[in-house]
PDB file of N, CA and C in Angstrom:
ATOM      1  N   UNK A   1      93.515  83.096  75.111  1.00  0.00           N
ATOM      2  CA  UNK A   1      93.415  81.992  76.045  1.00  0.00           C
ATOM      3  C   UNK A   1      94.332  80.845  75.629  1.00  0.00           C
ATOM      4  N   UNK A   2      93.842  80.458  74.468  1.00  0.00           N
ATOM      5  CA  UNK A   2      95.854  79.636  73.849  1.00  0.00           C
ATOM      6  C   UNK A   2      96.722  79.613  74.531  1.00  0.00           C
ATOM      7  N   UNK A   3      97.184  81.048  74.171  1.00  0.00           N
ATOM      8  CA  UNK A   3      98.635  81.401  74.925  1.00  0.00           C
ATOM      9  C   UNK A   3      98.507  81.439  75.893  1.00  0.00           C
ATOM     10  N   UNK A   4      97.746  81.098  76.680  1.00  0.00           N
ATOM     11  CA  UNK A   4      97.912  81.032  78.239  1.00  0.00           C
ATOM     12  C   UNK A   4      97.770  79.690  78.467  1.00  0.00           C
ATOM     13  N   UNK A   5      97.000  79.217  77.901  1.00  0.00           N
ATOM     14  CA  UNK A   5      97.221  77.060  77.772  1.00  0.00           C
ATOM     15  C   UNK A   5      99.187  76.799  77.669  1.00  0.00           C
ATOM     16  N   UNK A   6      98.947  77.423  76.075  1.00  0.00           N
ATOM     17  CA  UNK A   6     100.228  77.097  75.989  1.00  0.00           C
ATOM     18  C   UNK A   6     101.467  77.404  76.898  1.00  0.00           C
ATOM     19  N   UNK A   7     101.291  78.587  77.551  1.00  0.00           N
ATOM     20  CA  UNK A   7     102.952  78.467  78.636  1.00  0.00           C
ATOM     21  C   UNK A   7     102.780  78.182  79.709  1.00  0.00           C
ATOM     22  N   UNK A   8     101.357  77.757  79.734  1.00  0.00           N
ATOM     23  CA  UNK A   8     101.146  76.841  81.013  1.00  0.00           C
ATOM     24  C   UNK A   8     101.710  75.501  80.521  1.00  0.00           C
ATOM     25  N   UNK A   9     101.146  74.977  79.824  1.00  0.00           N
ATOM     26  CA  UNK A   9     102.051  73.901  79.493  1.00  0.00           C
ATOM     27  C   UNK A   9     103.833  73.564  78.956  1.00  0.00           C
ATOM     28  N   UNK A  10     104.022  74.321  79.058  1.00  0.00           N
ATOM     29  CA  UNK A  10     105.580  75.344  78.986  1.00  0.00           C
ATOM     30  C   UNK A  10     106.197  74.890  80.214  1.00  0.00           C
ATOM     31  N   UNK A  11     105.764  75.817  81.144  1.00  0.00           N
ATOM     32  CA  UNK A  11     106.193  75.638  82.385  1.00  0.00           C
ATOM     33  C   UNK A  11     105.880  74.602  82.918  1.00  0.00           C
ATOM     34  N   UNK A  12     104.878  73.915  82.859  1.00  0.00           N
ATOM     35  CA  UNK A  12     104.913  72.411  83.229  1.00  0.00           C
ATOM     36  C   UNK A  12     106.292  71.678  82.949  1.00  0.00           C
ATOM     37  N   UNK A  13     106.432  71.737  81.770  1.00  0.00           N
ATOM     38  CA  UNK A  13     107.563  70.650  81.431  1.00  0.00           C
ATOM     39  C   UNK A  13     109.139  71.790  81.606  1.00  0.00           C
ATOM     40  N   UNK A  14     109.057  72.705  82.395  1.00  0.00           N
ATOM     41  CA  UNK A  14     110.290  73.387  82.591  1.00  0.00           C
ATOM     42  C   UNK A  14     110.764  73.106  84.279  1.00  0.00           C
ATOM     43  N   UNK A  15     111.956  73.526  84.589  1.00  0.00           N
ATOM     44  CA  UNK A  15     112.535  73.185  85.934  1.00  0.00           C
ATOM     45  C   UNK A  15     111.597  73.693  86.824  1.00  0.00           C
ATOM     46  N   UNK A  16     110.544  74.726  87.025  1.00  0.00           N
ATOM     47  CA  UNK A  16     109.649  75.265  87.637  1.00  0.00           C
ATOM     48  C   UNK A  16     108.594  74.211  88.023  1.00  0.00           C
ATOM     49  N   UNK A  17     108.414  72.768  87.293  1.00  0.00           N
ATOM     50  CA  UNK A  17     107.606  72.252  88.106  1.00  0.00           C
ATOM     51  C   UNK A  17     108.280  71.150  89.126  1.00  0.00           C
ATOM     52  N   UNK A  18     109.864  70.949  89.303  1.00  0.00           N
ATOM     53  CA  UNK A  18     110.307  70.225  90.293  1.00  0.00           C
ATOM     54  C   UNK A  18     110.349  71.343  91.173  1.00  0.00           C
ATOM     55  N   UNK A  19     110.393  72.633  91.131  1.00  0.00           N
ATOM     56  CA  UNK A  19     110.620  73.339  92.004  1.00  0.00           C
ATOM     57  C   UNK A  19     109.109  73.254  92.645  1.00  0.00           C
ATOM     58  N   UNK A  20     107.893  73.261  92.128  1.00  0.00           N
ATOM     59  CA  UNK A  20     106.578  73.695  92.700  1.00  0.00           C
ATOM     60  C   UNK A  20     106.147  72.301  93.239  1.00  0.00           C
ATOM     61  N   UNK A  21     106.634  70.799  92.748  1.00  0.00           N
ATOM     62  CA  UNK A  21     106.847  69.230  93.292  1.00  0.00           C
ATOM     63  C   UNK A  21     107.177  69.412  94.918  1.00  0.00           C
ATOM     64  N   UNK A  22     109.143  69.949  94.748  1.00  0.00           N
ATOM     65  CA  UNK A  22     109.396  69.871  96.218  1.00  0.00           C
ATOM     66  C   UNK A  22     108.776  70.878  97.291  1.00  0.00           C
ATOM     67  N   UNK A  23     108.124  72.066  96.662  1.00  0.00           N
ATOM     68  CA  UNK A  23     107.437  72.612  97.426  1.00  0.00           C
ATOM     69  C   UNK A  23     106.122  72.240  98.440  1.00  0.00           C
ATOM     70  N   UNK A  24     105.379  71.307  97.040  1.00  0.00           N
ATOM     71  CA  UNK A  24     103.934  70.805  97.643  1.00  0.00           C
ATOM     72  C   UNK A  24     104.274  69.554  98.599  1.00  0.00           C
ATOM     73  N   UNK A  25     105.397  69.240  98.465  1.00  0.00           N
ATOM     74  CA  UNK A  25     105.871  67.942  99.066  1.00  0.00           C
ATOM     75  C   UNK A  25     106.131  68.780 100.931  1.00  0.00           C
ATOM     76  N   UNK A  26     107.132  69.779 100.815  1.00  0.00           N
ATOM     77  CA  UNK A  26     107.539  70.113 102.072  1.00  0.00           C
ATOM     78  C   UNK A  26     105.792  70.429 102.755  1.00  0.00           C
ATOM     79  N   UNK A  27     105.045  70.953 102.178  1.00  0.00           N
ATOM     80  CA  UNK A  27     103.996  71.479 102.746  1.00  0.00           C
ATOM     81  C   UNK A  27     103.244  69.941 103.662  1.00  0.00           C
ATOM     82  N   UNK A  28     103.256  69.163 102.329  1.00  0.00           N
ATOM     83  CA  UNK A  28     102.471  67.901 102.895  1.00  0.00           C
ATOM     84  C   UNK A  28     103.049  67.219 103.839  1.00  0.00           C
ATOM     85  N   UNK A  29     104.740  67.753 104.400  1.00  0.00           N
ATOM     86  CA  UNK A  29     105.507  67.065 105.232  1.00  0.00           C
ATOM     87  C   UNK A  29     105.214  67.478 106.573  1.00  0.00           C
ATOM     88  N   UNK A  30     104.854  68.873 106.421  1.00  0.00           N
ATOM     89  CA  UNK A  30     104.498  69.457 107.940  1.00  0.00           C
ATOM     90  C   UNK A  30     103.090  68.579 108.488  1.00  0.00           C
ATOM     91  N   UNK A  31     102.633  67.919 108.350  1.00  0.00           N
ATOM     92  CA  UNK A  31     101.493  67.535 109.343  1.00  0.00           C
ATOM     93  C   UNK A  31     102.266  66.228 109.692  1.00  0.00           C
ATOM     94  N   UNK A  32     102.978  65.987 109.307  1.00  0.00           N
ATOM     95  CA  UNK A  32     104.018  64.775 110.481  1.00  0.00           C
ATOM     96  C   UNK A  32     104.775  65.182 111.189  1.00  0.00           C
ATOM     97  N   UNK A  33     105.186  66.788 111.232  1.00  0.00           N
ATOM     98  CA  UNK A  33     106.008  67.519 111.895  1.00  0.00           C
ATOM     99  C   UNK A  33     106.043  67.170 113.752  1.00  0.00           C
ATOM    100  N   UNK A  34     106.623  68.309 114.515  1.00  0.00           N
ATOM    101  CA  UNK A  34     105.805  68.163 115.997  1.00  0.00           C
ATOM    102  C   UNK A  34     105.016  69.426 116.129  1.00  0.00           C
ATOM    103  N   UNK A  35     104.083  69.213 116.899  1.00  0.00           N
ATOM    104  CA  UNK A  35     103.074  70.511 116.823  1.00  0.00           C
ATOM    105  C   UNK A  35     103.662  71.719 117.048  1.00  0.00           C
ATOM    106  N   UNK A  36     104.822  71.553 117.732  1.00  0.00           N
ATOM    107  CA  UNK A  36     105.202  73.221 117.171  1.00  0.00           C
ATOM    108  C   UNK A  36     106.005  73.465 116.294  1.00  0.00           C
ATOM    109  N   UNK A  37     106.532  72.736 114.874  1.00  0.00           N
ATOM    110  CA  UNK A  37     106.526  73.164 114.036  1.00  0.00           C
ATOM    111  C   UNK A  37     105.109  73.187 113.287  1.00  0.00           C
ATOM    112  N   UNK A  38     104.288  72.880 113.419  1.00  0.00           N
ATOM    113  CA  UNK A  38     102.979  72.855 112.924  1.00  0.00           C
ATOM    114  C   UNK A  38     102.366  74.378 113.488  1.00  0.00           C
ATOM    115  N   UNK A  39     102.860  74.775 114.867  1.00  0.00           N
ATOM    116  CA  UNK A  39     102.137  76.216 115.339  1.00  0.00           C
ATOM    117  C   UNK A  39     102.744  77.123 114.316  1.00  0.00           C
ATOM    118  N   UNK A  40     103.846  76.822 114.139  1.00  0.00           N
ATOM    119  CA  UNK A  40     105.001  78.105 113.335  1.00  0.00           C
ATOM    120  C   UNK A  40     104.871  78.310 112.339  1.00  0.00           C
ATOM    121  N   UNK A  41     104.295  77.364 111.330  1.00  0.00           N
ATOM    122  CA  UNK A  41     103.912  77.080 110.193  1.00  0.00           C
ATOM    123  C   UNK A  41     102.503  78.014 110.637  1.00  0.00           C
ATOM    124  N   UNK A  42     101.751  77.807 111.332  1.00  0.00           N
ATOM    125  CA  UNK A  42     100.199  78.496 111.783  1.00  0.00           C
ATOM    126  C   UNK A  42     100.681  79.984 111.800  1.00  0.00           C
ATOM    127  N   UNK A  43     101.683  80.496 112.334  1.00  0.00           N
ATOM    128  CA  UNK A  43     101.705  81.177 112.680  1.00  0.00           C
ATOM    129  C   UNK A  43     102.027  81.911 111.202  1.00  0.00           C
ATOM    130  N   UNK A  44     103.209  81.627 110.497  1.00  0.00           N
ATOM    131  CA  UNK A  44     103.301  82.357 109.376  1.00  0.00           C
ATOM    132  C   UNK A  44     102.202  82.236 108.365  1.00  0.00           C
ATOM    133  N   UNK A  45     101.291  81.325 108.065  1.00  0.00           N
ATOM    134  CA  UNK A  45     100.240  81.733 107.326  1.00  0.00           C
ATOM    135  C   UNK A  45      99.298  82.769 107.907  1.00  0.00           C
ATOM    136  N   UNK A  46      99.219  82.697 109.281  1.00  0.00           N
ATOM    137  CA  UNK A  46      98.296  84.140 109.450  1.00  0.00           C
ATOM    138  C   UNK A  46      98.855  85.700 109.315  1.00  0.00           C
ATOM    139  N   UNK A  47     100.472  85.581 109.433  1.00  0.00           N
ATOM    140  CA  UNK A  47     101.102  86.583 109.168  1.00  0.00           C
ATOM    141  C   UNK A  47     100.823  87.154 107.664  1.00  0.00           C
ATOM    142  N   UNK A  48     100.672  86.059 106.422  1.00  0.00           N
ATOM    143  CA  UNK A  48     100.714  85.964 105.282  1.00  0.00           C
ATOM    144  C   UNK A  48      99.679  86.780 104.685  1.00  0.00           C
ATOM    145  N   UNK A  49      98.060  86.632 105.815  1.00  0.00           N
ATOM    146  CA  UNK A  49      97.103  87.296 105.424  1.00  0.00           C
ATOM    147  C   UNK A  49      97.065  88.878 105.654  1.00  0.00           C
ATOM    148  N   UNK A  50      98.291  89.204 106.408  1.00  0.00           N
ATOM    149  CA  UNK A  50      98.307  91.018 106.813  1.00  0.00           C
ATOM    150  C   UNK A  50      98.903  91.359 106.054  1.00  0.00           C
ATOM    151  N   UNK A  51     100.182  90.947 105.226  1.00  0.00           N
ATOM    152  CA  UNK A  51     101.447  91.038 104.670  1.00  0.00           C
ATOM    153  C   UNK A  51     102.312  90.542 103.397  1.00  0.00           C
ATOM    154  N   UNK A  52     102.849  91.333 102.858  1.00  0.00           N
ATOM    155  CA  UNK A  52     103.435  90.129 102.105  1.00  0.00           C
ATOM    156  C   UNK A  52     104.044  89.000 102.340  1.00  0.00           C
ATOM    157  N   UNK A  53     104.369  87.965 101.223  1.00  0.00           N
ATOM    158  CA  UNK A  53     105.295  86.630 101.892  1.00  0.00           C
ATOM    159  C   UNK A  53     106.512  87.050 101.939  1.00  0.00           C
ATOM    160  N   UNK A  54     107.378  87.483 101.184  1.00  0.00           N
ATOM    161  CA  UNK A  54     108.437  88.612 101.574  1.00  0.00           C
ATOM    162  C   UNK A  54     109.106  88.738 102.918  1.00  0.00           C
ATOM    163  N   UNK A  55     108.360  89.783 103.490  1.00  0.00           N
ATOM    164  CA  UNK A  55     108.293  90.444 104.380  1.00  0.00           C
ATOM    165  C   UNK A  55     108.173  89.339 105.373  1.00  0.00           C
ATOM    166  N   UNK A  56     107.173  88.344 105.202  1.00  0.00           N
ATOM    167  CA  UNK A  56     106.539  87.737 106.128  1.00  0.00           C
ATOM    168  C   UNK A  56     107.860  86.367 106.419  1.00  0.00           C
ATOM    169  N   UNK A  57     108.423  86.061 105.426  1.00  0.00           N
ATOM    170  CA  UNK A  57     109.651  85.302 105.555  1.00  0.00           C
ATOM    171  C   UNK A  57     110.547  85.839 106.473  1.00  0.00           C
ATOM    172  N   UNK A  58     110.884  87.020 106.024  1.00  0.00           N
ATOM    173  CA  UNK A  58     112.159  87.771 106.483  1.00  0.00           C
ATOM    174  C   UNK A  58     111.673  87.741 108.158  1.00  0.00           C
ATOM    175  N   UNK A  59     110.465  87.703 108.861  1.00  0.00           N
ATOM    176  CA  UNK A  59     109.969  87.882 110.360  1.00  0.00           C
ATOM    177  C   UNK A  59     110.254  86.868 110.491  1.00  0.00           C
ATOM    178  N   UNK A  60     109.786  85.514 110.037  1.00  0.00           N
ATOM    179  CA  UNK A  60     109.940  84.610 110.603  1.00  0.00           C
ATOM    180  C   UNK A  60     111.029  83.970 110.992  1.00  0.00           C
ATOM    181  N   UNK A  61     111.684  84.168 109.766  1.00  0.00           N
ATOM    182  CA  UNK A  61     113.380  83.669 109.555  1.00  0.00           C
ATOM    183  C   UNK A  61     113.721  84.307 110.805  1.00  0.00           C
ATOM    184  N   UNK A  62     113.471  85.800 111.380  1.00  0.00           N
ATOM    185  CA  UNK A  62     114.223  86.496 112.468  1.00  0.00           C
ATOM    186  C   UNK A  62     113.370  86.041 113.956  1.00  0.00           C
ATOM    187  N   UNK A  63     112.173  85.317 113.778  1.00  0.00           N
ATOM    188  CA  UNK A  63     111.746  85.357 115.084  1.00  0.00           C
ATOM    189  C   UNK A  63     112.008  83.395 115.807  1.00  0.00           C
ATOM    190  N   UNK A  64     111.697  83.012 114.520  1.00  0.00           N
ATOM    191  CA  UNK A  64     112.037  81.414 114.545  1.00  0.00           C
ATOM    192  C   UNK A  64     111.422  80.824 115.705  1.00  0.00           C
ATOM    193  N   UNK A  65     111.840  80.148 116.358  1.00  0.00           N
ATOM    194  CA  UNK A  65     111.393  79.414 117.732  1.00  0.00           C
ATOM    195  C   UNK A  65     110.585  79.962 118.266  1.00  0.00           C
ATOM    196  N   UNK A  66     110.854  81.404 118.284  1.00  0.00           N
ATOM    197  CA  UNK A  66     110.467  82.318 119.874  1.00  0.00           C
ATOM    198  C   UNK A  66     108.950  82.711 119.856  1.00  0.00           C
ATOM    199  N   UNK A  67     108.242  82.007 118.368  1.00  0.00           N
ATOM    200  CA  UNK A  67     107.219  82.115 118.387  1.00  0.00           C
ATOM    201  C   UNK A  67     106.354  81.275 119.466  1.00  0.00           C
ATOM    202  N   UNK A  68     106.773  80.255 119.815  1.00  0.00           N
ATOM    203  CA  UNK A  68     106.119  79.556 120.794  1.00  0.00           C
ATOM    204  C   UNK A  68     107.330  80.266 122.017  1.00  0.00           C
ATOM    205  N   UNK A  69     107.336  81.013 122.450  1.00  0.00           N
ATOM    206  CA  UNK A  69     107.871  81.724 123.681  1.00  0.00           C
ATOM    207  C   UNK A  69     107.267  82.643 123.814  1.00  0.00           C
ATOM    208  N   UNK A  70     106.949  83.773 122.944  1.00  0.00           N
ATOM    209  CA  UNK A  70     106.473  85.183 123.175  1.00  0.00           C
ATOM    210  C   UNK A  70     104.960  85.317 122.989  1.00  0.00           C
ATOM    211  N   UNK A  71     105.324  86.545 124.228  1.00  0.00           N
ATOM    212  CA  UNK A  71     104.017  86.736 124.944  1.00  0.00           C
ATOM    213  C   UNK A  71     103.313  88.240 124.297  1.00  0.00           C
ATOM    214  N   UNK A  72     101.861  88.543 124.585  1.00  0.00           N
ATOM    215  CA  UNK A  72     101.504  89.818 123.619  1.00  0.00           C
ATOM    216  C   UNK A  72     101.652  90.406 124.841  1.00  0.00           C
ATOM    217  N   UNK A  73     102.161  91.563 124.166  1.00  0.00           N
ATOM    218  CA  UNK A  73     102.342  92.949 125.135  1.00  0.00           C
ATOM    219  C   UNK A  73     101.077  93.124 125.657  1.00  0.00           C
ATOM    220  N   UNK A  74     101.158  93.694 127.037  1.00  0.00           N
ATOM    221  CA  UNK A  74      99.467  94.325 127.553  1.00  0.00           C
ATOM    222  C   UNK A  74      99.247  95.385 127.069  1.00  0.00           C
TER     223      UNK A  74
END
């Protein structure tokens, strides 16, 4: 358990926590967004729960906007 204190505290003080900073920052930026970047954002966290984030990037990146356009097949 130490060693798991310890490179936790490791990585604290390594470039990994400005990276995990501007992350929590973009997150906290989306609720000033406009609601449909706020749907799109909705939309890829529910994707997140079927899928990997991966995967789930690579859809979004390809579907972008059209999430507030498209309709479910009958």
């Amino acid at each position: 358990m130490e060693t798991l204190l310890e490179t936790v505290e490791q990585l604290k003080k390594s470039e990994l926590e400005t990276l995990i900073k501007t992350r929590i920052n973009e997150f906290s930026d989306i609720k000033h967004g406009s609601i449909n970047d706020i749907f799109k954002e909705l939309c890829f966290c529910i994707m997140t729960a079927n899928c990997g984030a991966e995967k789930c990037i690579e859809i979004h990146e390809k579907i972008n906007k059209e999430f507030l356009n498209l309709s479910q097949p009958n």
